[in-house]
PDB file of N, CA and C in Angstrom:
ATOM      1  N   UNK A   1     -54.267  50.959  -1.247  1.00  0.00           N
ATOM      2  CA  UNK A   1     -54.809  49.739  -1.803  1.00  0.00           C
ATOM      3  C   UNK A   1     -53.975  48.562  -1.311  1.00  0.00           C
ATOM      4  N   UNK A   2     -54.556  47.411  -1.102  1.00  0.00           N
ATOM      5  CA  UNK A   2     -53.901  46.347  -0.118  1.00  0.00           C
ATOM      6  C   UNK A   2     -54.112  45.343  -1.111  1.00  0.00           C
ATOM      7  N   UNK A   3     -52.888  44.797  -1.501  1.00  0.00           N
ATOM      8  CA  UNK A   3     -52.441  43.447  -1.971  1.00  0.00           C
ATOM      9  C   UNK A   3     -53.300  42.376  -1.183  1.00  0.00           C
ATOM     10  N   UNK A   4     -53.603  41.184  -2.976  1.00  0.00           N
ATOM     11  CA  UNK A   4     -54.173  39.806  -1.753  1.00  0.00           C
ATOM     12  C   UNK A   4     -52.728  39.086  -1.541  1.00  0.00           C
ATOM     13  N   UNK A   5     -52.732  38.096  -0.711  1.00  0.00           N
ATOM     14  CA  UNK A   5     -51.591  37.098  -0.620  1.00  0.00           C
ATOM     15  C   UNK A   5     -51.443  36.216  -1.868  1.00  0.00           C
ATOM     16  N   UNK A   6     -52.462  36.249  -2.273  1.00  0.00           N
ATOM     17  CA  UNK A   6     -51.916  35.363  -4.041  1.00  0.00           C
ATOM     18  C   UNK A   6     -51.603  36.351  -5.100  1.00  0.00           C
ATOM     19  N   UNK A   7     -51.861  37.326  -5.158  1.00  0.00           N
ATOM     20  CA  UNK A   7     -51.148  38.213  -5.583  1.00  0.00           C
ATOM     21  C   UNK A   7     -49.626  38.586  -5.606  1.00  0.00           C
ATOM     22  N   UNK A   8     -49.495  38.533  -4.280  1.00  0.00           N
ATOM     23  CA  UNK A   8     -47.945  38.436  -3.986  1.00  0.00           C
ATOM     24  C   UNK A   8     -46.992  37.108  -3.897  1.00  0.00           C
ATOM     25  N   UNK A   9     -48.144  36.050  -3.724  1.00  0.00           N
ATOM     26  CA  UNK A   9     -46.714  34.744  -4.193  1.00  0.00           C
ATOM     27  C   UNK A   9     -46.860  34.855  -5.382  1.00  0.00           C
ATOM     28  N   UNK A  10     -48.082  34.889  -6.786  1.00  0.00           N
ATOM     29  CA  UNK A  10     -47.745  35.287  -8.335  1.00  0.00           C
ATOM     30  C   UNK A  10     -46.282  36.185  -8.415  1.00  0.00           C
ATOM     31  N   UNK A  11     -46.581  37.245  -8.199  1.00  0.00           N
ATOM     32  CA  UNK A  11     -45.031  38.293  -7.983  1.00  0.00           C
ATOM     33  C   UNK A  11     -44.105  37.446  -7.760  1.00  0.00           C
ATOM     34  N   UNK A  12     -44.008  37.174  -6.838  1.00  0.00           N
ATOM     35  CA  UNK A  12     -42.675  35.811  -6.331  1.00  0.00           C
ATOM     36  C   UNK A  12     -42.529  34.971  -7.265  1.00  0.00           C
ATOM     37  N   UNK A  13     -43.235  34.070  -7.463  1.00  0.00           N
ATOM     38  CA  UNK A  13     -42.900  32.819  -8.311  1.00  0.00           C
ATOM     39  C   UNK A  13     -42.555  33.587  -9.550  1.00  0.00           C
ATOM     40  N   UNK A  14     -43.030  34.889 -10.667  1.00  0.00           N
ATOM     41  CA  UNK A  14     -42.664  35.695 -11.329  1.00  0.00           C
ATOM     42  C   UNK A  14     -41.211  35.536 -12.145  1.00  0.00           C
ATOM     43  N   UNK A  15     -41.418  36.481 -10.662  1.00  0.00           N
ATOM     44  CA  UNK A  15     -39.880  36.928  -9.949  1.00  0.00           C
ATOM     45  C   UNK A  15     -38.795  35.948 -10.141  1.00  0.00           C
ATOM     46  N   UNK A  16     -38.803  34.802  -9.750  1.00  0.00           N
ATOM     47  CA  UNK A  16     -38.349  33.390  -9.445  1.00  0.00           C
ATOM     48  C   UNK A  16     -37.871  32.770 -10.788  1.00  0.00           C
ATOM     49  N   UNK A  17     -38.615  33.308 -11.501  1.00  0.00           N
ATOM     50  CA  UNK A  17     -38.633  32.419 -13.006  1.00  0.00           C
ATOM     51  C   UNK A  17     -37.836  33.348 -13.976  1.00  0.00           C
ATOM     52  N   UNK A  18     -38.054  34.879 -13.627  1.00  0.00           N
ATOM     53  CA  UNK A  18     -37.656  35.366 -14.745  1.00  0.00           C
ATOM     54  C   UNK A  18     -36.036  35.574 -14.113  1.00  0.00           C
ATOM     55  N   UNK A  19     -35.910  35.601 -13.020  1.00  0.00           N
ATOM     56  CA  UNK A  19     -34.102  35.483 -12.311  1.00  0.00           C
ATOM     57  C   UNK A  19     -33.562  34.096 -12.928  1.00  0.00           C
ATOM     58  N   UNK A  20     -34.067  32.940 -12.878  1.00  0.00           N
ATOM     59  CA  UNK A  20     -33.639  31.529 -13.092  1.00  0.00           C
ATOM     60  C   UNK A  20     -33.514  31.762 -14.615  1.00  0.00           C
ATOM     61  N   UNK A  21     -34.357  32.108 -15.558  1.00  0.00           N
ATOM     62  CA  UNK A  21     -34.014  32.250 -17.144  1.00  0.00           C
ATOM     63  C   UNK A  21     -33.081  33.146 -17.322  1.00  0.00           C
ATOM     64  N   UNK A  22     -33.273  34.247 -16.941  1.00  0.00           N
ATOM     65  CA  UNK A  22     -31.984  35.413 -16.865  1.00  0.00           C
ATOM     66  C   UNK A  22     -30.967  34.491 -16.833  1.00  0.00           C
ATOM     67  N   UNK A  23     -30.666  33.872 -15.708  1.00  0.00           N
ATOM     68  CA  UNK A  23     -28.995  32.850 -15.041  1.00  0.00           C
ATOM     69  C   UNK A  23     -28.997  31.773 -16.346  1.00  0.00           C
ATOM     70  N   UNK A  24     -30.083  31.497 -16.775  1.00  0.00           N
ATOM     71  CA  UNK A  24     -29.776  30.191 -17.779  1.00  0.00           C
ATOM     72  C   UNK A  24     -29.302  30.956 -19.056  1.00  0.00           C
ATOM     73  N   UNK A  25     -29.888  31.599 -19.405  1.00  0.00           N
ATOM     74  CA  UNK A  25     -29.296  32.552 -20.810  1.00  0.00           C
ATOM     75  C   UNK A  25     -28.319  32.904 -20.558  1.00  0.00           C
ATOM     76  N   UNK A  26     -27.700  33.405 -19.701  1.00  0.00           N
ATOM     77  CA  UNK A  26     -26.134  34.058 -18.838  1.00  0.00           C
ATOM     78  C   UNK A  26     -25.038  33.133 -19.314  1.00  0.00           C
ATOM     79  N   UNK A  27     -25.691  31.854 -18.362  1.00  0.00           N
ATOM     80  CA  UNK A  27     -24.870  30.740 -18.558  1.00  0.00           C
ATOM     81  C   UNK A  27     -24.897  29.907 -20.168  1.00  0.00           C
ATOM     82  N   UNK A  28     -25.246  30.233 -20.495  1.00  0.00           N
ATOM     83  CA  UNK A  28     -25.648  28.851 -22.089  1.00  0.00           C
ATOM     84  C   UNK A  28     -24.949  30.058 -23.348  1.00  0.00           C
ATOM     85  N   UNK A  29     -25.156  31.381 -23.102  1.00  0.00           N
ATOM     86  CA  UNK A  29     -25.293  32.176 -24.664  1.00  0.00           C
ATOM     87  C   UNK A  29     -23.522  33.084 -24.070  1.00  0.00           C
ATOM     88  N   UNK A  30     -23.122  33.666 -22.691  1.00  0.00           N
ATOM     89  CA  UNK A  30     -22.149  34.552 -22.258  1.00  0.00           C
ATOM     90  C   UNK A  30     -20.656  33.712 -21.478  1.00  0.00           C
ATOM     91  N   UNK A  31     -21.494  32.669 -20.735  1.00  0.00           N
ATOM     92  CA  UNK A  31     -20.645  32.251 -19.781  1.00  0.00           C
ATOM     93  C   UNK A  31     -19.915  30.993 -20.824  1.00  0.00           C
ATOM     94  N   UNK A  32     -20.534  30.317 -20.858  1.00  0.00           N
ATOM     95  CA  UNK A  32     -19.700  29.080 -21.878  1.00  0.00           C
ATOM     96  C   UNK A  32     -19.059  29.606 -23.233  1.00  0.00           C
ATOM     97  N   UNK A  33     -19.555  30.049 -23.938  1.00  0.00           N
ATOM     98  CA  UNK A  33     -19.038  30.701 -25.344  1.00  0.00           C
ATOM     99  C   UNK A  33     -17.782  31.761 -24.736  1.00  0.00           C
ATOM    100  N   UNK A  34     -17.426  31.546 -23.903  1.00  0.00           N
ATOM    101  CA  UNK A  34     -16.202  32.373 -23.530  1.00  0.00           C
ATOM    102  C   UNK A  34     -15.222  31.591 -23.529  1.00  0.00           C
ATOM    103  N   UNK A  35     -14.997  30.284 -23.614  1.00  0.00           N
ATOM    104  CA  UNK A  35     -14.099  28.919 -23.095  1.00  0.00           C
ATOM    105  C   UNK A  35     -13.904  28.512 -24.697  1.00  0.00           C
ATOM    106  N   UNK A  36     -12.263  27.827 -24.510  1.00  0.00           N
ATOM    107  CA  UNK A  36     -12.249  27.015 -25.692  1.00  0.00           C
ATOM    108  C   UNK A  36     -11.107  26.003 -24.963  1.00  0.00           C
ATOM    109  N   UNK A  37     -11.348  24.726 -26.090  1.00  0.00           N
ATOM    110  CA  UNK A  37     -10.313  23.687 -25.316  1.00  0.00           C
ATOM    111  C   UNK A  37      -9.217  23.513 -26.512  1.00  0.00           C
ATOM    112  N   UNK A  38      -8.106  23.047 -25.316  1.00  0.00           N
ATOM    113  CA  UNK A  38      -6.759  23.221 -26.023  1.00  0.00           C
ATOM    114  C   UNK A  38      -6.923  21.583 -26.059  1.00  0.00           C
ATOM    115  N   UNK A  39      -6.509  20.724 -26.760  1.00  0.00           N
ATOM    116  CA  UNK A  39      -6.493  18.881 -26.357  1.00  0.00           C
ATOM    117  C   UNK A  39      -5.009  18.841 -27.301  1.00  0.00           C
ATOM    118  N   UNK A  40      -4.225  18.160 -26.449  1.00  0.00           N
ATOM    119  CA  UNK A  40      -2.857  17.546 -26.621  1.00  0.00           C
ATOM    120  C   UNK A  40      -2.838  16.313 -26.388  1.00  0.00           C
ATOM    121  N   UNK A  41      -1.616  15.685 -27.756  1.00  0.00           N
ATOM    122  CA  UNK A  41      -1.496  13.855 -27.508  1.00  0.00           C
ATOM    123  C   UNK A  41      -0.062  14.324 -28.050  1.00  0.00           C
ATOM    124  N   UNK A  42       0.388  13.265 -27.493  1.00  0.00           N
ATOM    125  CA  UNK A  42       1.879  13.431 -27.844  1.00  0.00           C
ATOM    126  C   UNK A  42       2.572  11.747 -27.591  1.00  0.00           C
ATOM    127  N   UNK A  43       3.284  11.739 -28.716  1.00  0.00           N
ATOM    128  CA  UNK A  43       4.230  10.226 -28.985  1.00  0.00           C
ATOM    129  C   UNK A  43       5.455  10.610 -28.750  1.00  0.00           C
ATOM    130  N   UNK A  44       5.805   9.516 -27.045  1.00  0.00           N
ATOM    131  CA  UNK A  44       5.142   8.497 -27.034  1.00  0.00           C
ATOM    132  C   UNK A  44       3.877   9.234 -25.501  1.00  0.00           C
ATOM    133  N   UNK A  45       2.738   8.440 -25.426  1.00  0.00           N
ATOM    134  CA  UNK A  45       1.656   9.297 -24.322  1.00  0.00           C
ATOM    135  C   UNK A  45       2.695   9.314 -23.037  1.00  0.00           C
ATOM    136  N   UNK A  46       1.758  10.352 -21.986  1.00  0.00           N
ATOM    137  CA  UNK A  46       2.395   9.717 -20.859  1.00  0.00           C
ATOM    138  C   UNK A  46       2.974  11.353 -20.458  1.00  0.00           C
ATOM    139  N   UNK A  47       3.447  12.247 -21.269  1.00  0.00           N
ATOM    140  CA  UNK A  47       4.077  13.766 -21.340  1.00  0.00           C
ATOM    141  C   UNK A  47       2.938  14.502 -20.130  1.00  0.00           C
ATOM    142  N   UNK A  48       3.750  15.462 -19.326  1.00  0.00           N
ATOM    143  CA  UNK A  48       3.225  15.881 -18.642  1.00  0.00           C
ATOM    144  C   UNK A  48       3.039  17.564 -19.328  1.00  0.00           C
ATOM    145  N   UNK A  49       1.526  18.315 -19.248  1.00  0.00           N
ATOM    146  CA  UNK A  49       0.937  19.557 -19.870  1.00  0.00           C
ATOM    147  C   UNK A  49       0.927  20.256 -18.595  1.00  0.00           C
ATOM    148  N   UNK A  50       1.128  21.508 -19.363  1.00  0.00           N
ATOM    149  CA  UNK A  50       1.512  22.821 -18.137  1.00  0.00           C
ATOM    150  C   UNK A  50       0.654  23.846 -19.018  1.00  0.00           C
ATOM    151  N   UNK A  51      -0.331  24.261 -18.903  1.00  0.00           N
ATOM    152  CA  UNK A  51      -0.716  25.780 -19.303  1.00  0.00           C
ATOM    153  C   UNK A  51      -0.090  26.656 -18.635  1.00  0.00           C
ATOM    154  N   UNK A  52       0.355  27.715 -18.955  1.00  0.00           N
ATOM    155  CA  UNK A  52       0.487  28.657 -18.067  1.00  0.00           C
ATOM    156  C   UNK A  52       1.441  28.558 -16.712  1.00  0.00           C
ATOM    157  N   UNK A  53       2.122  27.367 -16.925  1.00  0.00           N
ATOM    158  CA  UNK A  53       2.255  27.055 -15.632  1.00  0.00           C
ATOM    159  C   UNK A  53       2.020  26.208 -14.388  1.00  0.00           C
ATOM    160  N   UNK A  54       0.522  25.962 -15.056  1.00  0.00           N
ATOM    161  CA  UNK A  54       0.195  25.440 -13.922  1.00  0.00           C
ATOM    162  C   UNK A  54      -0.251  23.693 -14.789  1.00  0.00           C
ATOM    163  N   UNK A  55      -0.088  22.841 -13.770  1.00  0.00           N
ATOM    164  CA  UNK A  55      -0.024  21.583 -14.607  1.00  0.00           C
ATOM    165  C   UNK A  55      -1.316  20.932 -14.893  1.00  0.00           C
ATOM    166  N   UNK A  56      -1.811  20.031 -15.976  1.00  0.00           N
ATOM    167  CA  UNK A  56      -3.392  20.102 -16.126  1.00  0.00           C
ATOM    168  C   UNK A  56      -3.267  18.350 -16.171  1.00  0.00           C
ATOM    169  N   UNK A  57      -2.524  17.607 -16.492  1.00  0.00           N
ATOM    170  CA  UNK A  57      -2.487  16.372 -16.495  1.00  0.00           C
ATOM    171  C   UNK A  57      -1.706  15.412 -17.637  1.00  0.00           C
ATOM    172  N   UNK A  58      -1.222  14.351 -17.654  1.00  0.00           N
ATOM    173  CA  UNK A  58      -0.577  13.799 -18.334  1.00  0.00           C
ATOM    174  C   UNK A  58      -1.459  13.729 -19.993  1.00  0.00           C
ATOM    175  N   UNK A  59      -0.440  13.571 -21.169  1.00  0.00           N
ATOM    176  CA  UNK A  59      -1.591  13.286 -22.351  1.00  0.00           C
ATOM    177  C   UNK A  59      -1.542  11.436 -22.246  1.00  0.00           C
ATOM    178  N   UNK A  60      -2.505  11.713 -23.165  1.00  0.00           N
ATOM    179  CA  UNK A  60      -3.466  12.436 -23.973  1.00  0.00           C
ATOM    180  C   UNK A  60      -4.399  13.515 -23.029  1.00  0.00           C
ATOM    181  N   UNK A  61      -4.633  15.026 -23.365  1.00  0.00           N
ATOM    182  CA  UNK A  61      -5.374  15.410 -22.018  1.00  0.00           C
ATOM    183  C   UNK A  61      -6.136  16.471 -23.362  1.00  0.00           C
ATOM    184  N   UNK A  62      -7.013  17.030 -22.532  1.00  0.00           N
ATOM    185  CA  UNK A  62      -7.709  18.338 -22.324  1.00  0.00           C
ATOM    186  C   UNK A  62      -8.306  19.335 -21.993  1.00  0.00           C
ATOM    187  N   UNK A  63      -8.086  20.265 -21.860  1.00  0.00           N
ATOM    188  CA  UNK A  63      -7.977  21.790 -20.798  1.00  0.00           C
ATOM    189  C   UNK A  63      -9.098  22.943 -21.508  1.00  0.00           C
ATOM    190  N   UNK A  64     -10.038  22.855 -20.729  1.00  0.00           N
ATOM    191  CA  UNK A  64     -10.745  23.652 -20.977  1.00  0.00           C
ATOM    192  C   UNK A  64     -10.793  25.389 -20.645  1.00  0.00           C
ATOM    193  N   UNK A  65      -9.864  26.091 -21.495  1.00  0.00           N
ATOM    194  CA  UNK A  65      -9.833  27.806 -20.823  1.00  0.00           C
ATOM    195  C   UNK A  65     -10.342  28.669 -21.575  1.00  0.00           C
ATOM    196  N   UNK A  66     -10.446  30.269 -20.538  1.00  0.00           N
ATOM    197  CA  UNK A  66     -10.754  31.025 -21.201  1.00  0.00           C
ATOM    198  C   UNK A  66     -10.167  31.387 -22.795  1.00  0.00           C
ATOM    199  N   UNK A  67     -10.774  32.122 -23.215  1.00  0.00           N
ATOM    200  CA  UNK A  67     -10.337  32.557 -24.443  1.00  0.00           C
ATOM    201  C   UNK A  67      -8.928  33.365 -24.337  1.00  0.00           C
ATOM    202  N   UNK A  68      -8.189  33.391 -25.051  1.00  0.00           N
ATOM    203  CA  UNK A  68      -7.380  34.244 -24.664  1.00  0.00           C
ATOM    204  C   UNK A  68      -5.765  33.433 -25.196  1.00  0.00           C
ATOM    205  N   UNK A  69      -4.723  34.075 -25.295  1.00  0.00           N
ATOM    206  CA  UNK A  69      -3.463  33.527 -25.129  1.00  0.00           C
ATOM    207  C   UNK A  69      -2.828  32.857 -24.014  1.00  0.00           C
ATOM    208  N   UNK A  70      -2.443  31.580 -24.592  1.00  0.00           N
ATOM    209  CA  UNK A  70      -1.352  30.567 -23.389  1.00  0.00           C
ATOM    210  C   UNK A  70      -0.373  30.203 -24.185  1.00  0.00           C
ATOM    211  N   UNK A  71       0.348  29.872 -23.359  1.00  0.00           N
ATOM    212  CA  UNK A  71       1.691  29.166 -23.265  1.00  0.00           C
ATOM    213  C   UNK A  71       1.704  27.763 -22.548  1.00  0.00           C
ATOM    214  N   UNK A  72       2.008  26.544 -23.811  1.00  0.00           N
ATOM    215  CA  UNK A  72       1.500  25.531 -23.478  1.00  0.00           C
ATOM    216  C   UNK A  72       3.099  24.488 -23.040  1.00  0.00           C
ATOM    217  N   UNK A  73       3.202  23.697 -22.029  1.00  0.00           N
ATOM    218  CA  UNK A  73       4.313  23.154 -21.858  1.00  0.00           C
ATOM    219  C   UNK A  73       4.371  21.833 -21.683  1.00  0.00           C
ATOM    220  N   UNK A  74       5.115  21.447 -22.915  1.00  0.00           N
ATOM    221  CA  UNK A  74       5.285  19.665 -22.618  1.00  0.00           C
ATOM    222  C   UNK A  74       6.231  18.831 -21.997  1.00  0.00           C
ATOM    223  N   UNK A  75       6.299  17.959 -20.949  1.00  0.00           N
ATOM    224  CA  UNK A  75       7.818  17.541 -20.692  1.00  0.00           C
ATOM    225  C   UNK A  75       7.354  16.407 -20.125  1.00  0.00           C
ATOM    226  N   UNK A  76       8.260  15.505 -20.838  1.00  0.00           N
ATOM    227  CA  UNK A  76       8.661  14.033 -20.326  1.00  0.00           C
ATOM    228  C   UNK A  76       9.875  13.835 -19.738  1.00  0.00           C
ATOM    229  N   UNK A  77       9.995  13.039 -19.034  1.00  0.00           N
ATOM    230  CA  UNK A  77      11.728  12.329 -18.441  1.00  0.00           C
ATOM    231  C   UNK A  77      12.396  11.867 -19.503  1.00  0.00           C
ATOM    232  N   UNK A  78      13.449  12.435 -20.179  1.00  0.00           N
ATOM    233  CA  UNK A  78      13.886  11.641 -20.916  1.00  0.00           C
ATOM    234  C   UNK A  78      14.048  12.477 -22.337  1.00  0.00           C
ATOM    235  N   UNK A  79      13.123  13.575 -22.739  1.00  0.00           N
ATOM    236  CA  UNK A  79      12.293  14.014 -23.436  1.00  0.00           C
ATOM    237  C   UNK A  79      12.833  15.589 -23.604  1.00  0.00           C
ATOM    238  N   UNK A  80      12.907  16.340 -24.917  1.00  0.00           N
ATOM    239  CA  UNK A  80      12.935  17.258 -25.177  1.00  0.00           C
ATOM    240  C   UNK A  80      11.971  18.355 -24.647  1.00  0.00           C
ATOM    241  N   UNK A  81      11.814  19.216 -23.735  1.00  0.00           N
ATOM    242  CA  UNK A  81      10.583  19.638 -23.411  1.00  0.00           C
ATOM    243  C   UNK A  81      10.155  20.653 -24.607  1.00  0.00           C
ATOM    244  N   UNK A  82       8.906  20.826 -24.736  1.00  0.00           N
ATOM    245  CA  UNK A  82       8.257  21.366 -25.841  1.00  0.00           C
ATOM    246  C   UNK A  82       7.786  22.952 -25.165  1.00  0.00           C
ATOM    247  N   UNK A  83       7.727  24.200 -25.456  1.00  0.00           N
ATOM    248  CA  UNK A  83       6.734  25.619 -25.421  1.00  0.00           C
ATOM    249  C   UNK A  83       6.075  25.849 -26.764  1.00  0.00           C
ATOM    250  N   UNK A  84       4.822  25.401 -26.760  1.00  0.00           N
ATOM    251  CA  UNK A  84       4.051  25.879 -27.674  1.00  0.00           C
ATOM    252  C   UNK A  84       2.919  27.049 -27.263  1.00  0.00           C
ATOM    253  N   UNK A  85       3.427  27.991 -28.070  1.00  0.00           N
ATOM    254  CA  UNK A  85       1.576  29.220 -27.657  1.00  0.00           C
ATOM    255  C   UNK A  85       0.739  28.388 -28.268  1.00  0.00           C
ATOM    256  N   UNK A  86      -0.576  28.551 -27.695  1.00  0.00           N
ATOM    257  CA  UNK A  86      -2.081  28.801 -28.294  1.00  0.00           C
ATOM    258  C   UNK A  86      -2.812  30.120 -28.179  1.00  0.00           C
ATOM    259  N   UNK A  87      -3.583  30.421 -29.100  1.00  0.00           N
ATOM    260  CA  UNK A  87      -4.157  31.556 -29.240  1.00  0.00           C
ATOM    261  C   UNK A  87      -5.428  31.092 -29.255  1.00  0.00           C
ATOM    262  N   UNK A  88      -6.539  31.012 -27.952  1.00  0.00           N
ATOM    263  CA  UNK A  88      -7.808  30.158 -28.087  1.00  0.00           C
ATOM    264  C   UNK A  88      -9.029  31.133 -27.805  1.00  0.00           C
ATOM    265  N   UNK A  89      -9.671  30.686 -29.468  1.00  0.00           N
ATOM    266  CA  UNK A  89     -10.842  31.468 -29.711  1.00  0.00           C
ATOM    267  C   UNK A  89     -11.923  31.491 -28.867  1.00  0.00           C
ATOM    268  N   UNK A  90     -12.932  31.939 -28.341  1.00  0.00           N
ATOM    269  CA  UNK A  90     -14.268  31.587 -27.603  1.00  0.00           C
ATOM    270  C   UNK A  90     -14.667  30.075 -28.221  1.00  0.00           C
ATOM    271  N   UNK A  91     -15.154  29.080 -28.233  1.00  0.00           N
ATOM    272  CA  UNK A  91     -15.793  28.400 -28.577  1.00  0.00           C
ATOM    273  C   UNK A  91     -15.065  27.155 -29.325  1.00  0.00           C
ATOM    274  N   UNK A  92     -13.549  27.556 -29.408  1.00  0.00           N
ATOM    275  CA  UNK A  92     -12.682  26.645 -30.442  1.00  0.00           C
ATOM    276  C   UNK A  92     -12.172  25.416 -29.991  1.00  0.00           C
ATOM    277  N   UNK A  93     -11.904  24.165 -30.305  1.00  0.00           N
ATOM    278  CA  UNK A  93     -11.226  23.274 -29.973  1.00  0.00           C
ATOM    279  C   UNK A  93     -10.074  22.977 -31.073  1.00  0.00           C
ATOM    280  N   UNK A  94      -8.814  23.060 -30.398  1.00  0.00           N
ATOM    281  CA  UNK A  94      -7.424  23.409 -31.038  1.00  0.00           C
ATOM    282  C   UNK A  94      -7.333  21.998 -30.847  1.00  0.00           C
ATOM    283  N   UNK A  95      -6.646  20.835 -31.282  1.00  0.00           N
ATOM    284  CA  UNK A  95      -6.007  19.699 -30.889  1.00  0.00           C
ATOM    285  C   UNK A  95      -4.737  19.711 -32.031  1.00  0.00           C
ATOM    286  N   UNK A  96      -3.777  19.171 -30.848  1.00  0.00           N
ATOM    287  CA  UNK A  96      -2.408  19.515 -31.383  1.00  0.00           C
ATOM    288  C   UNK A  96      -1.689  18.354 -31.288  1.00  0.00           C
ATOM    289  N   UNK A  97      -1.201  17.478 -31.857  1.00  0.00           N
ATOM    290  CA  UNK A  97       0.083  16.124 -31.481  1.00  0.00           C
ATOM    291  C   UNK A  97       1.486  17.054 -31.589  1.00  0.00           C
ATOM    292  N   UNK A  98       2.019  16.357 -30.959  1.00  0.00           N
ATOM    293  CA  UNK A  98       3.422  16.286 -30.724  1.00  0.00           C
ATOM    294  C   UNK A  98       4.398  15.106 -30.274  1.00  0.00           C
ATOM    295  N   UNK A  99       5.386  14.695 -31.492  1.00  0.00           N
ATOM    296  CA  UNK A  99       6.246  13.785 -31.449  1.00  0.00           C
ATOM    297  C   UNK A  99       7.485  14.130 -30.778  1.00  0.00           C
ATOM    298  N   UNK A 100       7.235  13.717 -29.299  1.00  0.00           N
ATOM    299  CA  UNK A 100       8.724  14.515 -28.394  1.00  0.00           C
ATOM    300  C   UNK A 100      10.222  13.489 -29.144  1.00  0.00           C
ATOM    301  N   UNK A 101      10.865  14.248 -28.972  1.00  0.00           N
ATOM    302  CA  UNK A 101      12.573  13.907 -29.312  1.00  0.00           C
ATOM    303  C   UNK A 101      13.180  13.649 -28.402  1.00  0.00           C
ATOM    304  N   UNK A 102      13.688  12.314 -28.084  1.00  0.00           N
ATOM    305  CA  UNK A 102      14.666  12.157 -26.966  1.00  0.00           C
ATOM    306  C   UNK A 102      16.110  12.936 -26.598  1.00  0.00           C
ATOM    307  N   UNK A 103      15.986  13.067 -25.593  1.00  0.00           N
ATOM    308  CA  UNK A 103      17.112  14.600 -24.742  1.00  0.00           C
ATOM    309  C   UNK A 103      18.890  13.752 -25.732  1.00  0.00           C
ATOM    310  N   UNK A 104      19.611  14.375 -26.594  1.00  0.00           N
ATOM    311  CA  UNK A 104      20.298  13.536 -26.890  1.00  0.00           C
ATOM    312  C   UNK A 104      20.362  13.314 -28.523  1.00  0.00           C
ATOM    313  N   UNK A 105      19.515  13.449 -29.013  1.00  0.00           N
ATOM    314  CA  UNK A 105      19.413  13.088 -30.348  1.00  0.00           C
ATOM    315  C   UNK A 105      18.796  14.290 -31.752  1.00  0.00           C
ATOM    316  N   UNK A 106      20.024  15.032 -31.384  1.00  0.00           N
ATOM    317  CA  UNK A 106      20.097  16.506 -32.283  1.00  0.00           C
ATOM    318  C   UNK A 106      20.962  15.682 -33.316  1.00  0.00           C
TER     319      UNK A 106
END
């Protein structure tokens, strides 16, 4: 039995639609609900943030990561440097201040 040609672009376009909703549900309900943001401000602004290591930008900032445990690092010139963990849920936004202490004044 022999297929018409509109038969087979229906199949396609189908095809096409139910891959593209698949990827949108993926992305909206699995892929995002996996992320949570850490947001740091710290007095006086200006402190440079390290997740993990790796540096994400001066505060006031915020870092959008997986879920999961970090190790968060604050340091100014001048400035007591700070290690704070976060423990960041799927979906959570943690915001944290921190009043750095000048290097000097124990």
């Amino acid at each position: 039995m022999k297929s018409s040609p509109r038969f087979k672009i229906l199949i396609f376009f189908l095809t096409l639609c139910l891959l593209v909703l698949g990827g949108f549900l993926y992305y909206r309900f699995f892929y995002l609900t996996s992320f949570g943001t850490i947001a740091i401000t710290t007095m006086p602004q200006g402190a440079v943030v390290l997740v993990d290591g790796e540096e994400q930008g001066e505060t006031p900032v915020e870092v959008r990561v997986r879920k999961g445990e970090y190790t968060v690092r604050i340091q100014k010139e001048g400035y007591v440097t700070v290690h704070e963990p976060f423990d960041i849920q799927a979906g959570a936004y943690e915001l944290r201040g921190f009043a750095l202490e000048r290097e000097g004044d124990n």
